[in-house]
C-alpha atoms as a PDB file:
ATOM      1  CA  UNK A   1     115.310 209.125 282.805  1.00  0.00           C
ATOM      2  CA  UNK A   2     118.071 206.930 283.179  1.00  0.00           C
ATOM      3  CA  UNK A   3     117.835 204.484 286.375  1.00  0.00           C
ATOM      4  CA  UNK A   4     120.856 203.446 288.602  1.00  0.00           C
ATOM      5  CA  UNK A   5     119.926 199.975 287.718  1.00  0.00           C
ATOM      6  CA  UNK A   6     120.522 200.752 283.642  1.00  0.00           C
ATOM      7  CA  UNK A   7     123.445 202.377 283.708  1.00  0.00           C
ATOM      8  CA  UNK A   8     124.391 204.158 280.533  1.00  0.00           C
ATOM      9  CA  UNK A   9     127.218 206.777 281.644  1.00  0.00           C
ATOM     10  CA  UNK A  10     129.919 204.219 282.862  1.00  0.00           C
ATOM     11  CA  UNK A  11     134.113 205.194 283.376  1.00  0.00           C
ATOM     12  CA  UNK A  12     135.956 201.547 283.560  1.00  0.00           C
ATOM     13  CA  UNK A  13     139.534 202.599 285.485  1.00  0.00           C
ATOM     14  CA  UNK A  14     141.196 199.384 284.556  1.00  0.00           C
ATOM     15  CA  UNK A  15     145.280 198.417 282.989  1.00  0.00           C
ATOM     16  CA  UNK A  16     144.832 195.255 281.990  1.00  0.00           C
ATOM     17  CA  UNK A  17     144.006 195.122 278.004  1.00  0.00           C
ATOM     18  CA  UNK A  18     141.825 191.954 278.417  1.00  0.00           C
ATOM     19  CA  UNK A  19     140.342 193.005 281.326  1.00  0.00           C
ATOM     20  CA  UNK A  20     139.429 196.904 280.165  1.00  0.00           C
ATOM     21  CA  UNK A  21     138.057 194.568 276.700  1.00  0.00           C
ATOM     22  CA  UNK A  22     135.628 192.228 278.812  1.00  0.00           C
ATOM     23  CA  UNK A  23     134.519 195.164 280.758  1.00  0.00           C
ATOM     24  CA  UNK A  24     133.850 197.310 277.817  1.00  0.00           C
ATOM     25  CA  UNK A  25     131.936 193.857 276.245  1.00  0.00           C
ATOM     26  CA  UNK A  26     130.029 193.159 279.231  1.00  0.00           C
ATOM     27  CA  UNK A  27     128.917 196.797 279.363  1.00  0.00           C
ATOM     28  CA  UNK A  28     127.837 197.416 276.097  1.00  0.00           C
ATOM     29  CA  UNK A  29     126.152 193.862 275.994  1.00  0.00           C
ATOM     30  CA  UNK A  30     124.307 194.226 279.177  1.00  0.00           C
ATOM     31  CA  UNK A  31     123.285 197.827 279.238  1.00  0.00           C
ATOM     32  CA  UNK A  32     123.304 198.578 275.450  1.00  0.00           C
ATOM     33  CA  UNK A  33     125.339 201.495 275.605  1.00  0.00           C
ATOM     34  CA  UNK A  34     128.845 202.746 274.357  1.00  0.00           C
ATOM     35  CA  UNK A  35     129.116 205.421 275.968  1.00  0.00           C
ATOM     36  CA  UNK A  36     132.306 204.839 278.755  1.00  0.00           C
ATOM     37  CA  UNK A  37     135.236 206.510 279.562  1.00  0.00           C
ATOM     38  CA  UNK A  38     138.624 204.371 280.534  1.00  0.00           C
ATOM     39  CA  UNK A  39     141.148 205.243 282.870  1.00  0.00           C
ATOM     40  CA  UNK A  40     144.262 203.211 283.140  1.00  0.00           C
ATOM     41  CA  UNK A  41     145.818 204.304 285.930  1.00  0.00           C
ATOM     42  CA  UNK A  42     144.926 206.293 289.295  1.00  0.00           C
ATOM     43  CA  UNK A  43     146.304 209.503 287.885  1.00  0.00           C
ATOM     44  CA  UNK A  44     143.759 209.784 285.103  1.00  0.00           C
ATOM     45  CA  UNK A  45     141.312 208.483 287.290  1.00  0.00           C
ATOM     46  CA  UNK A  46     141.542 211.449 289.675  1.00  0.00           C
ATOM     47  CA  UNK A  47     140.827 213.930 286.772  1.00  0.00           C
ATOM     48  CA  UNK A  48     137.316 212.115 286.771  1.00  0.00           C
ATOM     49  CA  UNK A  49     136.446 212.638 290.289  1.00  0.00           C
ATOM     50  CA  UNK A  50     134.395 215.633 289.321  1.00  0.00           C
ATOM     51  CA  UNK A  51     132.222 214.026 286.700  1.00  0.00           C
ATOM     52  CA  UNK A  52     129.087 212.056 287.936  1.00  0.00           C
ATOM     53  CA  UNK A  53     128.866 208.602 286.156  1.00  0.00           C
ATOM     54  CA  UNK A  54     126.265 206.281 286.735  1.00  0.00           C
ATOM     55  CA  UNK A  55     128.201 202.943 286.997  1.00  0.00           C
ATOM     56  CA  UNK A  56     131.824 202.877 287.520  1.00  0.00           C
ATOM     57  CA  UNK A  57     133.861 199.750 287.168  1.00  0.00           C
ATOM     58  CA  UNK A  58     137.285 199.939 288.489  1.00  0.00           C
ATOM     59  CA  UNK A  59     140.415 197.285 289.320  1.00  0.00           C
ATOM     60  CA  UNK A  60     142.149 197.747 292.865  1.00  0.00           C
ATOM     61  CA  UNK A  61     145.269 196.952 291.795  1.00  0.00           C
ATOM     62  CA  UNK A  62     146.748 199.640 289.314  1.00  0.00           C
ATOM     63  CA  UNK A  63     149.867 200.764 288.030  1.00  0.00           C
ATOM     64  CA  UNK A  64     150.150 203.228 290.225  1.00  0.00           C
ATOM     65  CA  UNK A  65     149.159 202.249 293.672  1.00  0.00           C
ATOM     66  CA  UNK A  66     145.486 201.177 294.581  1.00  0.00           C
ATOM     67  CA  UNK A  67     142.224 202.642 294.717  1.00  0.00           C
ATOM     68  CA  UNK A  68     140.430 202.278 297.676  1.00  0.00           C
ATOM     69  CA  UNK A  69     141.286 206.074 298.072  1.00  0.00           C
ATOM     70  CA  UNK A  70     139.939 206.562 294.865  1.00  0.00           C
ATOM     71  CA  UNK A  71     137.184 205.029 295.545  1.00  0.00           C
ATOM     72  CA  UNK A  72     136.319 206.903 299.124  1.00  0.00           C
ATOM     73  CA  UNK A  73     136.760 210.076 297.305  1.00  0.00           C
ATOM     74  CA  UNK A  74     134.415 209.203 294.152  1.00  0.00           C
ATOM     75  CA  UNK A  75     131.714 207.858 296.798  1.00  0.00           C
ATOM     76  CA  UNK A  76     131.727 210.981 298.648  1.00  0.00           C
ATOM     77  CA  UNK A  77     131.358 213.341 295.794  1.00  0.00           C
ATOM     78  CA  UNK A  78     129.012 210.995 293.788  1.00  0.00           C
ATOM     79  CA  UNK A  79     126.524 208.967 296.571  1.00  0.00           C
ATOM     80  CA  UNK A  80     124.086 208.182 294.030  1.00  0.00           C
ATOM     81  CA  UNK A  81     126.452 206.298 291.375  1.00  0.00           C
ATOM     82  CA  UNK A  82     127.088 202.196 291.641  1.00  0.00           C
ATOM     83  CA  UNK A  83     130.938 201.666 292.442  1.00  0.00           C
ATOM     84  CA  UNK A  84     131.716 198.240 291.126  1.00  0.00           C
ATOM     85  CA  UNK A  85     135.172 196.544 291.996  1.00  0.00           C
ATOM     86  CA  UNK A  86     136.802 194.358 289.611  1.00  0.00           C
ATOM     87  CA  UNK A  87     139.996 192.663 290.786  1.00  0.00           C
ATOM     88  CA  UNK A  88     141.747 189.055 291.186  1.00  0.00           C
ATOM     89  CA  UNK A  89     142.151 189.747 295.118  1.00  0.00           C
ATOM     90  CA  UNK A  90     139.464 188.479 297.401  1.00  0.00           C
ATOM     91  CA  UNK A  91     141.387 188.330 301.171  1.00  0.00           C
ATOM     92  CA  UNK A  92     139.059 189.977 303.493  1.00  0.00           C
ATOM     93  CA  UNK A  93     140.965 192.720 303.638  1.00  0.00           C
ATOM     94  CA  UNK A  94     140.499 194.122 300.040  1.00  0.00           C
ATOM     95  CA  UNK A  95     137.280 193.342 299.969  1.00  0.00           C
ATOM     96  CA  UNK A  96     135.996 194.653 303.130  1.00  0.00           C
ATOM     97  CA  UNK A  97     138.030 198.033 302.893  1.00  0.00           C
ATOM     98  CA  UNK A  98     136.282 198.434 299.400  1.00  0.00           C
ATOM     99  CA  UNK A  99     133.150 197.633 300.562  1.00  0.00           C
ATOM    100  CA  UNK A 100     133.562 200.219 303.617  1.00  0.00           C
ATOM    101  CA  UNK A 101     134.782 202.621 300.949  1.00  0.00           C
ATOM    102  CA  UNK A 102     131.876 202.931 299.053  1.00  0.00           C
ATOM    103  CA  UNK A 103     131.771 200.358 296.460  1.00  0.00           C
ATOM    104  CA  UNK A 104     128.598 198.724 296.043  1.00  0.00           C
ATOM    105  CA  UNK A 105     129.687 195.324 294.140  1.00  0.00           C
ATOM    106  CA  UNK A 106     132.740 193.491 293.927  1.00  0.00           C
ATOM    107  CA  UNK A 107     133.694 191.188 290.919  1.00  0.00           C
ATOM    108  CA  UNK A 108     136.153 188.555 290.663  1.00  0.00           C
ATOM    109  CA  UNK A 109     137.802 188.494 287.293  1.00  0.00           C
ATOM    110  CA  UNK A 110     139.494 185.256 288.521  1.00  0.00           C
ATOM    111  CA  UNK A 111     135.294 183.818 287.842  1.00  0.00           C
ATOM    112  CA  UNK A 112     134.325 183.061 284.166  1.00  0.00           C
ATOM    113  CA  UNK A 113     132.919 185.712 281.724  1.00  0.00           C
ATOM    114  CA  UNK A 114     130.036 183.815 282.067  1.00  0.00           C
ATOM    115  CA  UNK A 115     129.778 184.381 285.890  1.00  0.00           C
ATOM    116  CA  UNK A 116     131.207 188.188 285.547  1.00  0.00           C
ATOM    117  CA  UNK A 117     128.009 188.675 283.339  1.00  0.00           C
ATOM    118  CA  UNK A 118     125.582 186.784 284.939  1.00  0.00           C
ATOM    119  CA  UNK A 119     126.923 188.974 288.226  1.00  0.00           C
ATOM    120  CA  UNK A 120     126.796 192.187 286.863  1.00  0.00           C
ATOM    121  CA  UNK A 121     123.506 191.733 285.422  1.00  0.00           C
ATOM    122  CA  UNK A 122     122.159 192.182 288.746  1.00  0.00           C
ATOM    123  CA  UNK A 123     122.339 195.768 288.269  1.00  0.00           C
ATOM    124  CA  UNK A 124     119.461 195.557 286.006  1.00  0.00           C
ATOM    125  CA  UNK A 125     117.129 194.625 289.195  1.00  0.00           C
ATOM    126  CA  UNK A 126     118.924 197.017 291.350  1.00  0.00           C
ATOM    127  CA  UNK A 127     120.961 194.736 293.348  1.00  0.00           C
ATOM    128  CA  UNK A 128     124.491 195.070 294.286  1.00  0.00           C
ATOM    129  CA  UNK A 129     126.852 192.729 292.123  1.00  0.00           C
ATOM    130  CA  UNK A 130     128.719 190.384 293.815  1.00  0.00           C
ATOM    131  CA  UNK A 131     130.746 187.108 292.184  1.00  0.00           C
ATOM    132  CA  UNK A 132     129.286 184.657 294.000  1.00  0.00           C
ATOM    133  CA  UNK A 133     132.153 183.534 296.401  1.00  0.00           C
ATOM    134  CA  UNK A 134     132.471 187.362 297.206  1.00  0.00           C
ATOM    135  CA  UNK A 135     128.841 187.283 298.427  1.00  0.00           C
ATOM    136  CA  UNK A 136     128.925 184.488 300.375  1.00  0.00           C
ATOM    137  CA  UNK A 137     132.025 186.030 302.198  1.00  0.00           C
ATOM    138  CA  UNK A 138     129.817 188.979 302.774  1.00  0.00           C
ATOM    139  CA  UNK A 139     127.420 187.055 304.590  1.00  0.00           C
ATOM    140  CA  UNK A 140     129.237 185.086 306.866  1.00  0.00           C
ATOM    141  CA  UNK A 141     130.739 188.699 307.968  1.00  0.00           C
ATOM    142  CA  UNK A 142     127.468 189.322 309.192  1.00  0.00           C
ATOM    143  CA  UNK A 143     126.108 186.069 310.196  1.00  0.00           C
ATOM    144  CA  UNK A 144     129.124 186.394 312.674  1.00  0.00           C
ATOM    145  CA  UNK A 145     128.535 189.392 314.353  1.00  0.00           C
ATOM    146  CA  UNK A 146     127.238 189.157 317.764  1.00  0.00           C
ATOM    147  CA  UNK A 147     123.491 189.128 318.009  1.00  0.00           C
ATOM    148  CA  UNK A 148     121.919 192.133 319.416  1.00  0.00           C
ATOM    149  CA  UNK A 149     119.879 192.255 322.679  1.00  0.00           C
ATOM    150  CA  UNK A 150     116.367 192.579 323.161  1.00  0.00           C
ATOM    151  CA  UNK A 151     116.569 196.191 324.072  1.00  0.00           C
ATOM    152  CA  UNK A 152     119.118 197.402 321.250  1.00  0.00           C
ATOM    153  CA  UNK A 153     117.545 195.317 318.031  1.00  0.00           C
ATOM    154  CA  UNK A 154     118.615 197.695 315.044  1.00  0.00           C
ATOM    155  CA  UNK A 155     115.184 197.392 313.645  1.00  0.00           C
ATOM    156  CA  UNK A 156     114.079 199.038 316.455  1.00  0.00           C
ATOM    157  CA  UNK A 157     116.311 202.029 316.427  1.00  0.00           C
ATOM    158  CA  UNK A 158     114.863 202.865 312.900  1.00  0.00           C
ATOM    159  CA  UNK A 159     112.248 204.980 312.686  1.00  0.00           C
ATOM    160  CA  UNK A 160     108.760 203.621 310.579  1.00  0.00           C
ATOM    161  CA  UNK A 161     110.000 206.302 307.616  1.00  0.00           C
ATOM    162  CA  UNK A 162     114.235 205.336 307.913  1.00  0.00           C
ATOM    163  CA  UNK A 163     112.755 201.337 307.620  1.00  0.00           C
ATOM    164  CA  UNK A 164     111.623 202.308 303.922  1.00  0.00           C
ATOM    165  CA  UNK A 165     114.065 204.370 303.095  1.00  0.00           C
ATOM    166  CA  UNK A 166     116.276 201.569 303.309  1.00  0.00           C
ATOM    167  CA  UNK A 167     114.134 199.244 301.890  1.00  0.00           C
ATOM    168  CA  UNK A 168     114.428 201.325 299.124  1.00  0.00           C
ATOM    169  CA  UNK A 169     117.961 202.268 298.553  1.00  0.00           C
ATOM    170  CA  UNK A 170     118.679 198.316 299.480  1.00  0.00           C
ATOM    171  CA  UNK A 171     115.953 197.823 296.032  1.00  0.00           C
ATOM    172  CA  UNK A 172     118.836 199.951 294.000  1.00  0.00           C
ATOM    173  CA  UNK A 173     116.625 203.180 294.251  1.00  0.00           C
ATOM    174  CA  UNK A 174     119.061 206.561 294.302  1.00  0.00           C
ATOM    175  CA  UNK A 175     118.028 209.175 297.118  1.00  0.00           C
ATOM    176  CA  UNK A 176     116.711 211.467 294.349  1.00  0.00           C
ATOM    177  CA  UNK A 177     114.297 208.341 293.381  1.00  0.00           C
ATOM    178  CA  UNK A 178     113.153 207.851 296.793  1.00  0.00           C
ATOM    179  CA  UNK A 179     112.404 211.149 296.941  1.00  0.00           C
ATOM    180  CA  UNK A 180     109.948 211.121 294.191  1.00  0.00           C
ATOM    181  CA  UNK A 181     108.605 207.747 295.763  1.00  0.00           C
ATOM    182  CA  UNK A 182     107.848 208.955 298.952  1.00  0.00           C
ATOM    183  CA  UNK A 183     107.340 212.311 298.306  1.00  0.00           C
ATOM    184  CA  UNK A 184     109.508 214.168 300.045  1.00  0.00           C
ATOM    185  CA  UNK A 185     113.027 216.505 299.260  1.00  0.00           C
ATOM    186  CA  UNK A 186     115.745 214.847 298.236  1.00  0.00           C
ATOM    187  CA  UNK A 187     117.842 216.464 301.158  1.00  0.00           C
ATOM    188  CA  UNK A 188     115.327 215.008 303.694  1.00  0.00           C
ATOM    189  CA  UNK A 189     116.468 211.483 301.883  1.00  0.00           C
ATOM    190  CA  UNK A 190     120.101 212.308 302.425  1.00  0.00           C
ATOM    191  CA  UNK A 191     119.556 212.865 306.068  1.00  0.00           C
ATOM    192  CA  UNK A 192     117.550 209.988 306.806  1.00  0.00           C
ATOM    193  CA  UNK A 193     120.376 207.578 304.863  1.00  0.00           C
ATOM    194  CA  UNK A 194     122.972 209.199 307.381  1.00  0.00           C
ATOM    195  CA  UNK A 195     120.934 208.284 310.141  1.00  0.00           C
ATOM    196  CA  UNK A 196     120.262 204.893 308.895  1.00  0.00           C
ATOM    197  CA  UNK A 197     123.992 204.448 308.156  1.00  0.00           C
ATOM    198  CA  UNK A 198     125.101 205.965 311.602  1.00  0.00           C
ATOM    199  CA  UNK A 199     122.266 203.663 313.343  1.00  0.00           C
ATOM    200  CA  UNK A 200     122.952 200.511 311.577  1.00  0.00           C
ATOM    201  CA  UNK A 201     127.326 201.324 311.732  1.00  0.00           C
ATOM    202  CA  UNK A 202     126.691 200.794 307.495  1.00  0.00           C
ATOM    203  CA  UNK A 203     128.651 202.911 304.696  1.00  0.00           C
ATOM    204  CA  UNK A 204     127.212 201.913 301.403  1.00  0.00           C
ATOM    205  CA  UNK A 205     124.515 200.011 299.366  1.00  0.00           C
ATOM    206  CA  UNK A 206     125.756 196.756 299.630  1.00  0.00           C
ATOM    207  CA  UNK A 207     126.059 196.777 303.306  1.00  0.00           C
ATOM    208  CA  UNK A 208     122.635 198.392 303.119  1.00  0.00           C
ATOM    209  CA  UNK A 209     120.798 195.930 301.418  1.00  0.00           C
ATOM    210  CA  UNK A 210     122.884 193.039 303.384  1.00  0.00           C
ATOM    211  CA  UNK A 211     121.293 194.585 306.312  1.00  0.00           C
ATOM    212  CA  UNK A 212     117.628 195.239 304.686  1.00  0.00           C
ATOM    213  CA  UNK A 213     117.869 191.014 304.158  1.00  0.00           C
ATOM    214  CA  UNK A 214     119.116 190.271 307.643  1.00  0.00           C
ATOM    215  CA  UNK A 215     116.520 192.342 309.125  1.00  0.00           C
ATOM    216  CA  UNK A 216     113.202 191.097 307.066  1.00  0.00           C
ATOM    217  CA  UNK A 217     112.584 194.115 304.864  1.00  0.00           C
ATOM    218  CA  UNK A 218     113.866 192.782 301.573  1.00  0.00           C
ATOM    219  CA  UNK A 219     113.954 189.129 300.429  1.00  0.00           C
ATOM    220  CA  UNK A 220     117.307 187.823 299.593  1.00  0.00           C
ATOM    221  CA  UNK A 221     117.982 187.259 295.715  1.00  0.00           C
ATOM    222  CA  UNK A 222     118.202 183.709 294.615  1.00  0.00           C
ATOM    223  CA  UNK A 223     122.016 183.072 294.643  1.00  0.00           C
ATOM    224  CA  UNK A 224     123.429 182.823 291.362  1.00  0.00           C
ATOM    225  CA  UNK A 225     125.152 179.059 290.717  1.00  0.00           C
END
């Protein structure tokens, strides 16, 4: 069975001919598989909102207009696939409206191929891909919110059974694999991520496992240099 870590279904939604060629490079070199779609522009990208991929790559910026949208739509009809941005543009803004839209790793093609690679090659350990300016923007963002009190600490609002569930999903696990881990129906899973989401004010994986490191139940990953 394929894992969400070793992707081998992938749709790139990039314009750019270098770009789309790194992308297409990178995938076939990392996951050893040929087998991705390409969409240039938002309006072909919307006729593969019904088909479930298991690792989408996908610029901001397109043609025609940009794809946080896009990408809020995809997420909701396809929780269990990794949503990977891939864009010059890293202002707060973008990034933290993709990251709120479901995408679980954000790329900076403005970093080397090198970098890129070494980046998305986290997927193979199940951790959210992040060029490594990107993730240290991510962390400041929640360094700097307010700490909680005593009586609120998020930990605490988790139940024993929501604390590893999302110390699995933050480990790149799918909700049908934690499932099978723990034993349990996949639409148990579901419901206990919405909870954990609702508790934790989260919307996707990355912010998932940011939290799962913040809060002791993952280690951090070495950062990459």
């Amino acid at each position: 069975m394929t894992t969400p870590s070793h992707p081998q279904h992938v749709l790139i939604v990039e314009d750019q001919p270098d770009a789309l060629r790194l992308m297409q490079q990178l995938v076939e070199a990392l996951f050893d598989t040929g087998n991705h779609l390409c969409a240039p522009d938002l309006a072909q990208a919307q006729g593969h909102l019904g088909t479930s991929y298991d690792l989408v790559l996908c610029d901001l910026q397109l043609p025609d207009g940009l794809s946080i949208d896009w990408l809020r739509q995809y997420r909701q009809r396809h929780p269990d696939t990794w949503i990977v941005v891939s864009t010059l543009y890293d202002d707060d803004d973008l990034v933290f409206a993709s990251l709120r839209a479901g995408a679980d790793g954000y790329l900076l093609k403005t970093d080397s191929p090198a970098v890129q690679r070494d980046t998305l090659s986290r997927l193979l350990n199940g951790e959210p891909p992040m060029s490594p300016s990107i993730a240290r923007k991510v962390m400041r963002h929640f360094r700097a919110q307010p700490e909680p009190t005593p009586a609120g600490l998020p930990l605490a609002t988790l139940t024993p059974r929501e604390q590893e569930v999302l110390s699995l999903i933050a480990q790149g696990l799918s909700a049908k694999m934690v499932a099978a881990e723990l034993n349990t129906s996949r639409y148990t899973v579901n419901d206990q991520i919405k909870s954990i989401y609702r508790k934790l004010g989260i919307g996707n994986r990355s912010e998932a496992t940011a939290e799962a490191m913040r809060l002791g139940l993952i280690q951090a990953p070495t950062p990459l240099r």
